[in-house]
C-alpha atoms as a PDB file:
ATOM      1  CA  UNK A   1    -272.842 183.095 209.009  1.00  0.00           C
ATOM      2  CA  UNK A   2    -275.324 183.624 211.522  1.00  0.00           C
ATOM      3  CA  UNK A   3    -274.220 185.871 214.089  1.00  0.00           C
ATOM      4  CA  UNK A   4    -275.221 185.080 218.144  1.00  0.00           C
ATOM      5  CA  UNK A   5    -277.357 187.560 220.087  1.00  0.00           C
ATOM      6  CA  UNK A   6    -276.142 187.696 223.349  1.00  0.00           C
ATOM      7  CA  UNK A   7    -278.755 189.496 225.562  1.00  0.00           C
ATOM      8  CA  UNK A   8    -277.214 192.191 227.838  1.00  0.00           C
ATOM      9  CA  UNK A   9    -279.344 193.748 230.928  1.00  0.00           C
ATOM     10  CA  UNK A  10    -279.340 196.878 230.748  1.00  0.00           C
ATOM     11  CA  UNK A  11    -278.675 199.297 233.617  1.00  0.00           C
ATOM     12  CA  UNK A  12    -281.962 200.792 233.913  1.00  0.00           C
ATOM     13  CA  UNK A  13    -283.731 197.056 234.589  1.00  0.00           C
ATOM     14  CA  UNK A  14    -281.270 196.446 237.018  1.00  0.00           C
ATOM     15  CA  UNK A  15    -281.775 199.673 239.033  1.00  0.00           C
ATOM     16  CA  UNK A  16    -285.513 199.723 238.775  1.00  0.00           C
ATOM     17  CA  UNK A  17    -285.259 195.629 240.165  1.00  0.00           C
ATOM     18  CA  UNK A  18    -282.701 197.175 243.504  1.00  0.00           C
ATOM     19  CA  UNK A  19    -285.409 200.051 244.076  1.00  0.00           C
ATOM     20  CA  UNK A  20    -288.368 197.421 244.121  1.00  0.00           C
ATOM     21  CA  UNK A  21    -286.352 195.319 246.442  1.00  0.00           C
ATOM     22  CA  UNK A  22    -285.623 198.294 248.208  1.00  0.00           C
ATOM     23  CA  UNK A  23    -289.262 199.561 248.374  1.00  0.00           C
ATOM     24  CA  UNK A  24    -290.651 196.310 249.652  1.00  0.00           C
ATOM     25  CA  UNK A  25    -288.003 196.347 252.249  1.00  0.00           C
ATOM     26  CA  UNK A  26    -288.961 199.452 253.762  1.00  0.00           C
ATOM     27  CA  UNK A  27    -292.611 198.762 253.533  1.00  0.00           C
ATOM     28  CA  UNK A  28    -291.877 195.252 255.545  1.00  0.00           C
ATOM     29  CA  UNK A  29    -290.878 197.346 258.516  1.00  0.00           C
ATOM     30  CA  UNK A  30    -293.377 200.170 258.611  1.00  0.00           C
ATOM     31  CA  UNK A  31    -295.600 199.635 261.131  1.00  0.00           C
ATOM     32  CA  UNK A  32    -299.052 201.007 260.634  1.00  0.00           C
ATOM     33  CA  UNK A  33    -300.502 203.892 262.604  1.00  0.00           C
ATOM     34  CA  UNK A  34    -303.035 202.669 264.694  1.00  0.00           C
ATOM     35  CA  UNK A  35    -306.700 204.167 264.748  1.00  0.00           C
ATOM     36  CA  UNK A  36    -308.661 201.972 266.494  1.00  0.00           C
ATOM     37  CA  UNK A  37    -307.702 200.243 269.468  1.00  0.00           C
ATOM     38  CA  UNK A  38    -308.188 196.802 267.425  1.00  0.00           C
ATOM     39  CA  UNK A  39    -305.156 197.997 265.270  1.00  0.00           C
ATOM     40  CA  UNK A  40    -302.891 198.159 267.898  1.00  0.00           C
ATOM     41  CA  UNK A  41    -299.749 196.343 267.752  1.00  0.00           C
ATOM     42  CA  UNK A  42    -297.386 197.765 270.268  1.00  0.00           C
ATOM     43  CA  UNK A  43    -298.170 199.390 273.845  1.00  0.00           C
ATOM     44  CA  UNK A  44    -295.746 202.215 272.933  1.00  0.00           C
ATOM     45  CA  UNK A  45    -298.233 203.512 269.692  1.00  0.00           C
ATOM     46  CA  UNK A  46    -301.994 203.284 270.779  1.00  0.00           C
ATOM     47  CA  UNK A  47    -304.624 204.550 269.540  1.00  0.00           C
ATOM     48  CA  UNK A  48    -306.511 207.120 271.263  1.00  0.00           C
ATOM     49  CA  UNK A  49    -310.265 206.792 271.999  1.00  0.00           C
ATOM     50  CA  UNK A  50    -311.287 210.658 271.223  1.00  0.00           C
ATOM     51  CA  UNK A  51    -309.880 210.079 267.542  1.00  0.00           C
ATOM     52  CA  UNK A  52    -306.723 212.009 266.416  1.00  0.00           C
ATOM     53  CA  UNK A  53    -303.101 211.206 266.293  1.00  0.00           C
ATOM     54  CA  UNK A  54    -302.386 207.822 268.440  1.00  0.00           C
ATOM     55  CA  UNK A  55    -301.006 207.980 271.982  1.00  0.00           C
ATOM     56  CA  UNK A  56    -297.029 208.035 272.132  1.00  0.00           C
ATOM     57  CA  UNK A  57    -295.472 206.516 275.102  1.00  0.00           C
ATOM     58  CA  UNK A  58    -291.689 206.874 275.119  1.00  0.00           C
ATOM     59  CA  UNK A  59    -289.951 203.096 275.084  1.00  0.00           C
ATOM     60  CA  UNK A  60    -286.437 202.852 277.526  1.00  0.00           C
ATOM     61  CA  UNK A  61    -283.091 201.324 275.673  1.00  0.00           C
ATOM     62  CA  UNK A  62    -282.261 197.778 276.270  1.00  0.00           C
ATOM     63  CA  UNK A  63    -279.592 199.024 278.926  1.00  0.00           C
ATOM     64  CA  UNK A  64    -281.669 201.451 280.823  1.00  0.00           C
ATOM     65  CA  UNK A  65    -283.950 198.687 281.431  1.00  0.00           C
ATOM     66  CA  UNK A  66    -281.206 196.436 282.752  1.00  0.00           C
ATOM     67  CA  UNK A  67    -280.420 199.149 285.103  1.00  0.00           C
ATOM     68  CA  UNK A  68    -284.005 199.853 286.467  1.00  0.00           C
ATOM     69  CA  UNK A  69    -284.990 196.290 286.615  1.00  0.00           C
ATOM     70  CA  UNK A  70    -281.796 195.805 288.744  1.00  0.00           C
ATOM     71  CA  UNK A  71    -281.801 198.669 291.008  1.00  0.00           C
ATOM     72  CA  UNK A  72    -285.586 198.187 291.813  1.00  0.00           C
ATOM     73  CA  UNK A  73    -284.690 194.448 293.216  1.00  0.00           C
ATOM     74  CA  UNK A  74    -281.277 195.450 294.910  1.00  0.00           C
ATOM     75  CA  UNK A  75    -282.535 198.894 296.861  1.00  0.00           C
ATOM     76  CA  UNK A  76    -286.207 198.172 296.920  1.00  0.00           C
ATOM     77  CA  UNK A  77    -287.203 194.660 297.110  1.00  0.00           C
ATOM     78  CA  UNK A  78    -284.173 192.417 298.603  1.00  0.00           C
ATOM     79  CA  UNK A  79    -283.070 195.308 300.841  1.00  0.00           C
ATOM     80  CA  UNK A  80    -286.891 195.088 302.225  1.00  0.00           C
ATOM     81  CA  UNK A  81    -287.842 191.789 301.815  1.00  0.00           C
ATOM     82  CA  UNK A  82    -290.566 193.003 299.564  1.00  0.00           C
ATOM     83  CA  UNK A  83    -292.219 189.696 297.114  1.00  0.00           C
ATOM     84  CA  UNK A  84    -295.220 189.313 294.926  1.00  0.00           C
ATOM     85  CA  UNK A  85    -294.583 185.120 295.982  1.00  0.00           C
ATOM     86  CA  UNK A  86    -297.631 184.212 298.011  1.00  0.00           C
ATOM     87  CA  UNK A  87    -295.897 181.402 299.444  1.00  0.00           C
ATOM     88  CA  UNK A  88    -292.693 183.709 300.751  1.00  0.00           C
ATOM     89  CA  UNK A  89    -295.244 185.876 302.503  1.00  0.00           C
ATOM     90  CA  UNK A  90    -297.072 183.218 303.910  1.00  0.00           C
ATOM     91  CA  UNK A  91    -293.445 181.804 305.186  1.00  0.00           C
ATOM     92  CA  UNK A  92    -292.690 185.425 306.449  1.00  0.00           C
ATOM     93  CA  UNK A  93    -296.283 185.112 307.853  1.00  0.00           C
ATOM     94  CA  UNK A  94    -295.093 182.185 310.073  1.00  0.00           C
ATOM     95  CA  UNK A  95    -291.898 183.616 311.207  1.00  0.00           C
ATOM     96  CA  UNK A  96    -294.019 187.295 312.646  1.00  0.00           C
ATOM     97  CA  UNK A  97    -296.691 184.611 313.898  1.00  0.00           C
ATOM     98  CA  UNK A  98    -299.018 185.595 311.609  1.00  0.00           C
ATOM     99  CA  UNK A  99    -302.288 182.759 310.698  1.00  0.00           C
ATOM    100  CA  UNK A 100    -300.947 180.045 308.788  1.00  0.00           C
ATOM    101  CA  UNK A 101    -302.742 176.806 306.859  1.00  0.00           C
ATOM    102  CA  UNK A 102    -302.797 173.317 307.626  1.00  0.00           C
ATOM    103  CA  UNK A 103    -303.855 170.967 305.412  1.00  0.00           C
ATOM    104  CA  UNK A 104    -304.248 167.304 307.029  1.00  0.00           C
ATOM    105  CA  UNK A 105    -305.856 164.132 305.034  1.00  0.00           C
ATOM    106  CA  UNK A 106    -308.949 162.675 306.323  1.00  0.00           C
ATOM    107  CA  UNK A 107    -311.184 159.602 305.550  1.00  0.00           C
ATOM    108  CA  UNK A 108    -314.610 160.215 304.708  1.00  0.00           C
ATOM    109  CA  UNK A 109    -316.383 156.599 305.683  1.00  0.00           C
ATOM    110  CA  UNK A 110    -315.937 155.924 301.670  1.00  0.00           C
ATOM    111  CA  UNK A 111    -313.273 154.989 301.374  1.00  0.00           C
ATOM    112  CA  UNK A 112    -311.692 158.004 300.182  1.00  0.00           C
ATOM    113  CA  UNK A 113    -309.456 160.538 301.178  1.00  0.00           C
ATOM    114  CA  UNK A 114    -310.273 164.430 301.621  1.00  0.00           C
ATOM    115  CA  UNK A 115    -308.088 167.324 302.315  1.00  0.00           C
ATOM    116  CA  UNK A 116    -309.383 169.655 305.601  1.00  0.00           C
ATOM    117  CA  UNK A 117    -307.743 172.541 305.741  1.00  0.00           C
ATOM    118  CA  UNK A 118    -307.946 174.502 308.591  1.00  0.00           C
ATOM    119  CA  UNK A 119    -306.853 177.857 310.351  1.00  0.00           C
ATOM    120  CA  UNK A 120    -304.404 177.732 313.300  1.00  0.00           C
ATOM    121  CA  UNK A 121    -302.938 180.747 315.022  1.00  0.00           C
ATOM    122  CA  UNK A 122    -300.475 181.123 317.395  1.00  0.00           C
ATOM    123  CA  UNK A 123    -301.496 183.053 320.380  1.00  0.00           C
ATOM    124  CA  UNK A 124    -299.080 186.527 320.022  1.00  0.00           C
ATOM    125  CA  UNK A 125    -300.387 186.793 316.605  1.00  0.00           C
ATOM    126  CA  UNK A 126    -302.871 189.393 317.116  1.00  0.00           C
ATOM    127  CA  UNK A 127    -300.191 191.390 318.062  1.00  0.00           C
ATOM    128  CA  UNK A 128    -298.067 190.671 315.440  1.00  0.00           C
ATOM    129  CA  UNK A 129    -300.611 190.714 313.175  1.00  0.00           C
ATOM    130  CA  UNK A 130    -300.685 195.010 313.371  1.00  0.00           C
ATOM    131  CA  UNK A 131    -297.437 195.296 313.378  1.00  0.00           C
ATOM    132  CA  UNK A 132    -296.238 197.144 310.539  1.00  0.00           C
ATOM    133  CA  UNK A 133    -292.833 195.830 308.254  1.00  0.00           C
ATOM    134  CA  UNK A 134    -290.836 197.200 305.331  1.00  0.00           C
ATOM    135  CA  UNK A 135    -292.623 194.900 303.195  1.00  0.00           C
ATOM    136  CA  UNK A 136    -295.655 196.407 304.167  1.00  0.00           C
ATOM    137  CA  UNK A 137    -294.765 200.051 303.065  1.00  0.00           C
ATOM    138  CA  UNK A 138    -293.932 199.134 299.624  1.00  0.00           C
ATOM    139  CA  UNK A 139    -296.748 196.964 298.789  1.00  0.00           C
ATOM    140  CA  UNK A 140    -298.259 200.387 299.927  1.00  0.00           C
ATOM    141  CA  UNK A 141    -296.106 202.064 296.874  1.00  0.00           C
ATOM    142  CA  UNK A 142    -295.749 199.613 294.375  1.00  0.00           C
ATOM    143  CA  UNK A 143    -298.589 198.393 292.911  1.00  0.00           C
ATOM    144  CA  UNK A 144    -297.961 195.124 289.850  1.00  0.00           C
ATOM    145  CA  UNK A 145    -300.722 193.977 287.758  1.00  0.00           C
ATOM    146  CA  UNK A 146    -302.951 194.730 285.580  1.00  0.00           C
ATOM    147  CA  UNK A 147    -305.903 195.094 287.155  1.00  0.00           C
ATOM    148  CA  UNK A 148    -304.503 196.266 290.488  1.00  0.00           C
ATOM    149  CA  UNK A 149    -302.976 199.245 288.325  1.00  0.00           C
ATOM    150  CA  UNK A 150    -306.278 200.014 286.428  1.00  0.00           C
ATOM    151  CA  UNK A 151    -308.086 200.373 289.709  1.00  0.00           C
ATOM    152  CA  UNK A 152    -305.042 203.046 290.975  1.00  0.00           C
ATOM    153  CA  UNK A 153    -305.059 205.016 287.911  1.00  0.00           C
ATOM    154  CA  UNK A 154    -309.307 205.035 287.473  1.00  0.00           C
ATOM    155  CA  UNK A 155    -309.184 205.909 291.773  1.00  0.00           C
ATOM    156  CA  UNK A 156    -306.521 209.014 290.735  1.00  0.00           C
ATOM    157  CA  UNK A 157    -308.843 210.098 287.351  1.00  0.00           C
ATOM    158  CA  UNK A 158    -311.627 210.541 290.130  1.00  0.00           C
ATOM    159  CA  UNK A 159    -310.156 212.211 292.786  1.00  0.00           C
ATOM    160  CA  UNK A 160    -310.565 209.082 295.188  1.00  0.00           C
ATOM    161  CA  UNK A 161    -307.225 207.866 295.209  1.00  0.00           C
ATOM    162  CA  UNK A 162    -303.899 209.628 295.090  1.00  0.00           C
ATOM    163  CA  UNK A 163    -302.078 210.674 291.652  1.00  0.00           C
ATOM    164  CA  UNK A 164    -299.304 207.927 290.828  1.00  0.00           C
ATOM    165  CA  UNK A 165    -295.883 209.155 290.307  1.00  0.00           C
ATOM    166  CA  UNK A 166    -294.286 206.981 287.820  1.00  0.00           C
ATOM    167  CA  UNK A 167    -296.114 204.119 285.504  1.00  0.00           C
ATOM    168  CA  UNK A 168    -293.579 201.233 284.125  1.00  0.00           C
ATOM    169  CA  UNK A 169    -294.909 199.039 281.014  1.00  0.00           C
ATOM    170  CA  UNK A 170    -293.953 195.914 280.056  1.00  0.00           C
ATOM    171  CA  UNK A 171    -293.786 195.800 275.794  1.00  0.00           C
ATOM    172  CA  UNK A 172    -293.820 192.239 274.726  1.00  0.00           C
ATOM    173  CA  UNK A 173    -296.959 191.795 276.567  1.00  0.00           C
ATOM    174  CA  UNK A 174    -300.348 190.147 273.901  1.00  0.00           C
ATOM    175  CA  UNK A 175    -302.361 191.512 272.412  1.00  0.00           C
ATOM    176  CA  UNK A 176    -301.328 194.652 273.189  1.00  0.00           C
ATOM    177  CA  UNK A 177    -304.840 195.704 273.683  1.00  0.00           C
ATOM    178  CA  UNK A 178    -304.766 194.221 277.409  1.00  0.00           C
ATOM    179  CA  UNK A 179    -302.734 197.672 278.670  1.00  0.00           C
ATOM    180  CA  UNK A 180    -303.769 200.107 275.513  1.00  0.00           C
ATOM    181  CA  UNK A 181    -305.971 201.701 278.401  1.00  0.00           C
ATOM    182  CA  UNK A 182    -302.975 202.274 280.555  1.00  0.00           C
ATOM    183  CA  UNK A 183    -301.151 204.896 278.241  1.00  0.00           C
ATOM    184  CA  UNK A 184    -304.446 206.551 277.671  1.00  0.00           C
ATOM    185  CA  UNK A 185    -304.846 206.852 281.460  1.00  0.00           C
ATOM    186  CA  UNK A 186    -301.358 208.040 281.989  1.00  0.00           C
ATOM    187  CA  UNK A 187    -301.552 210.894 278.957  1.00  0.00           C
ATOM    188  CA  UNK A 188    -305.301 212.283 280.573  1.00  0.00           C
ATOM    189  CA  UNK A 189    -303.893 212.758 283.858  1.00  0.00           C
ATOM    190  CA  UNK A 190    -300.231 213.639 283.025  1.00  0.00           C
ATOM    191  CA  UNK A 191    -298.302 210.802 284.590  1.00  0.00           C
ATOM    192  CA  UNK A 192    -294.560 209.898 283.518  1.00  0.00           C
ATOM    193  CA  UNK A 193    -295.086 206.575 282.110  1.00  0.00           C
ATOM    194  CA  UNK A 194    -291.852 204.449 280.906  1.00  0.00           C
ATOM    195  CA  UNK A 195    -292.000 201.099 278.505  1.00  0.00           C
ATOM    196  CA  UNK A 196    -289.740 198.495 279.173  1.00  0.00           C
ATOM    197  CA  UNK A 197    -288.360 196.464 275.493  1.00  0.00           C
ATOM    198  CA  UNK A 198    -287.452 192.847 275.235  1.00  0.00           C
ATOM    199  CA  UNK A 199    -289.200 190.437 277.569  1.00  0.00           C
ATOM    200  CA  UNK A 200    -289.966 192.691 280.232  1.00  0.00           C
ATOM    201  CA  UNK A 201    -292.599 191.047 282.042  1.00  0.00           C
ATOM    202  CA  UNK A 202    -290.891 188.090 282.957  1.00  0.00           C
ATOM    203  CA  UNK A 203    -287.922 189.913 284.184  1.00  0.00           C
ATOM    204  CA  UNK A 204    -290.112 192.473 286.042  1.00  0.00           C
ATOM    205  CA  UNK A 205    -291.589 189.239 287.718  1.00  0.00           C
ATOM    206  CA  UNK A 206    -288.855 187.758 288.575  1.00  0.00           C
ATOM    207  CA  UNK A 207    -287.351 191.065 290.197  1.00  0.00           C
ATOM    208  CA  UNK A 208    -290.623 191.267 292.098  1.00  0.00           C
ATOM    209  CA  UNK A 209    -290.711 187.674 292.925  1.00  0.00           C
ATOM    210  CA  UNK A 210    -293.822 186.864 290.798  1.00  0.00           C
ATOM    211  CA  UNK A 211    -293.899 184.919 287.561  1.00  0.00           C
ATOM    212  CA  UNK A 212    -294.730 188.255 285.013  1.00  0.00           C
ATOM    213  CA  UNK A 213    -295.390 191.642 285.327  1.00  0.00           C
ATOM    214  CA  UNK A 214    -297.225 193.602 283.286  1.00  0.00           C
ATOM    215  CA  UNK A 215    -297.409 197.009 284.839  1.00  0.00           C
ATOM    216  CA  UNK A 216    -296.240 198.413 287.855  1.00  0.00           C
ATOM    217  CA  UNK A 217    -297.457 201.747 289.364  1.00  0.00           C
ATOM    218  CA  UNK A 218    -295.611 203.617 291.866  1.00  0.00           C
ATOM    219  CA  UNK A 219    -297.843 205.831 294.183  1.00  0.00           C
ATOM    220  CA  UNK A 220    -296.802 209.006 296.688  1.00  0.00           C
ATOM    221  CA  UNK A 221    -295.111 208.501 299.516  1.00  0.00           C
ATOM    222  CA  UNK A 222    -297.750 210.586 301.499  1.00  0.00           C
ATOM    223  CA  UNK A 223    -300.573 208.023 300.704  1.00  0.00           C
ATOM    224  CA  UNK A 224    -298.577 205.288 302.601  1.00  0.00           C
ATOM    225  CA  UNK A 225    -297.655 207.434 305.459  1.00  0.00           C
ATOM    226  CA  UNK A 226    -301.422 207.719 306.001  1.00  0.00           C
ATOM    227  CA  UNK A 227    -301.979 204.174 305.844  1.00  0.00           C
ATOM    228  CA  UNK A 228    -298.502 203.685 307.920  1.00  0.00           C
ATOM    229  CA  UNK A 229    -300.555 205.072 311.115  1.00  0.00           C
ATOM    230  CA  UNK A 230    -303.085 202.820 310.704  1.00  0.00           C
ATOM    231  CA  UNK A 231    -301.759 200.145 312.977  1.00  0.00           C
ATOM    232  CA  UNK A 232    -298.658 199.560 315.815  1.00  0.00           C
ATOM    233  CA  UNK A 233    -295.270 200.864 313.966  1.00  0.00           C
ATOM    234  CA  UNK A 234    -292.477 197.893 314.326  1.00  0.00           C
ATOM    235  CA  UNK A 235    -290.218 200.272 312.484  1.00  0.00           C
ATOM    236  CA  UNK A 236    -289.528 203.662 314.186  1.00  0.00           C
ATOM    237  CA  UNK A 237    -289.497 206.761 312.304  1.00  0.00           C
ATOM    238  CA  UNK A 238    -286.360 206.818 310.797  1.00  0.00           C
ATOM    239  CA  UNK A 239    -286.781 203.778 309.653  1.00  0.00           C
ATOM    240  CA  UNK A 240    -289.770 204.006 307.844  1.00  0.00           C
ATOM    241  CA  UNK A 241    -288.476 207.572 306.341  1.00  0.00           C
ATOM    242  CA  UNK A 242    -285.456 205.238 305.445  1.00  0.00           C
ATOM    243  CA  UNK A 243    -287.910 203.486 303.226  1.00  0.00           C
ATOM    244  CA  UNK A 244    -289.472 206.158 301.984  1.00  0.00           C
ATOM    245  CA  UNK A 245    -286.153 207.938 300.701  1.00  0.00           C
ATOM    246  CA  UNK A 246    -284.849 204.595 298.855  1.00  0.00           C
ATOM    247  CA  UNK A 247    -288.222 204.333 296.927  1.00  0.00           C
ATOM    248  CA  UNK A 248    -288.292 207.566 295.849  1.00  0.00           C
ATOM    249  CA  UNK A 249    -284.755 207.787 294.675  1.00  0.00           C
ATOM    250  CA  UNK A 250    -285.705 204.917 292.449  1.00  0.00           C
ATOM    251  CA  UNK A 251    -288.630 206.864 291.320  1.00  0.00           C
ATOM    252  CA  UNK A 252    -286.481 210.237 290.189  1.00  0.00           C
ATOM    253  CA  UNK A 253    -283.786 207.943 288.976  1.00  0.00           C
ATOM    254  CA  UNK A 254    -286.804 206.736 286.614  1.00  0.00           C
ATOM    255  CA  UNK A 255    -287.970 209.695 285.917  1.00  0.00           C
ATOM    256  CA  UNK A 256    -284.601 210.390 284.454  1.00  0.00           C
ATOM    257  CA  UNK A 257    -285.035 207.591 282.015  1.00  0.00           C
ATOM    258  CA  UNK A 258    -287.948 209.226 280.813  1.00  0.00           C
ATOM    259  CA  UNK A 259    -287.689 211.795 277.804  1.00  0.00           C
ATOM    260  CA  UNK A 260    -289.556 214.911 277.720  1.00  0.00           C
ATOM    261  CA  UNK A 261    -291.725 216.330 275.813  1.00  0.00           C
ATOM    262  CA  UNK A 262    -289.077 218.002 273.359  1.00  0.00           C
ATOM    263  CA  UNK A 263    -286.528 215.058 273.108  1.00  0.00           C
ATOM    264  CA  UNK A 264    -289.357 212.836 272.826  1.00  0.00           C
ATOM    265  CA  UNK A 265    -290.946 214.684 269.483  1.00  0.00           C
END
């Protein structure tokens, strides 16, 4: 009588199939140490330019985030009527009597229609025109974009501008490549720099009243005081020390967010 083999797996084939599963697992989520700035694939790793080991910027938890994002538009921008919006300006712009556009339809002997736009003024805008706002003393401070920031941070590394005091960073922003200079600018000159998670430059935007935002830098307060005197104060002392104070207890309250040195390694 012929007697049925019944093929049993044995334990070793079984374990050596969980710790393949296992391996290729863990190698899926490894992400590869960058070193050259084409290899790149988050702002928080770069890699740096000199050679060596890659530029480490410390990334903020989902909830920090939250929390900065919504204290920088409650006591910075809505409580100073600060916006990236050209159009809100230009409506503030109208309201101080600032120059405004006007764009009127007119026939060209063809037949066709062309848009003239022209300048009109009312008369007590040169006054109004120096006058110096709230809104104006931030846009001093806070500086959004990418370029914008690039041209702070390359003014501080040359002595020609003043040293920022806090860099924000927004991580879901692609290629990463655009801001890989940024960390390496921050790291040379010693500047707290922060990276935001999730999608951070939309909700940086929207707090700023822009459509994204890729990088914010936040300068001195002494380099806007300079600028402050500049023109005819609409804001008396007080007030614009006021400003001051709120900006740069956002700042430290960043700064807070930011590891150091030791918890970071």
């Amino acid at each position: 009588m012929p007697s049925s083999k019944t093929k049993v797996p044995s334990m070793s084939s079984s374990t050596t199939r969980s710790k393949k599963r296992g391996r290729t697992k863990q190698s899926k989520h490894t992400k590869k140490i960058p070193t050259r700035l084409i290899d790149n694939e988050s702002i928080d790793c770069v890699a740096s330019p000199i050679g060596g080991s890659p530029i480490r910027t410390p990334v903020a938890s989902t909830d920090d985030k939250d929390i900065l994002i919504e204290r920088l538009q409650k006591e910075v921008v809505d409580k100073f009527e600060f916006t990236l919006s050209k159009r809100r300006q230009r409506d503030t712009s109208i309201m101080l009597g600032g120059k405004t556009d006007i764009v009127s339809e007119v026939n060209d002997g063809k037949g066709r229609k062309r848009k003239r736009r022209k300048v009109s003024r009312p008369p007590a805008a040169a006054e109004a025109s120096t006058e110096m706002t709230f809104a104006d003393i931030v846009k001093r401070r806070l500086i959004a974009g990418t370029n914008q920031c690039t041209r702070a941070l390359e003014a501080s590394a040359s002595s020609t501008g003043p040293r920022p005091s806090l860099v924000l960073l927004s991580r879901d922003v692609r290629p990463p490549t655009i801001l890989a200079h940024i960390p390496v600018l921050c790291k040379r000159m010693g500047i707290p720099a922060l990276v935001l998670p999730g999608r951070a430059s939309s909700e940086l935007g929207k707090a700023l009243g822009g459509k994204s935002v890729a990088v914010a830098v936040f300068l001195p307060s002494t380099a806007a005081a300079d600028a402050v005197t500049d023109g005819q104060q609409q804001l008396s002392e007080d007030d614009v020390r006021e400003c001051h104070r709120r900006i740069d207890s956002y700042v430290k309250f960043a700064h807070s967010k930011v590891p150091t040195n030791k918890a970071a390694s």
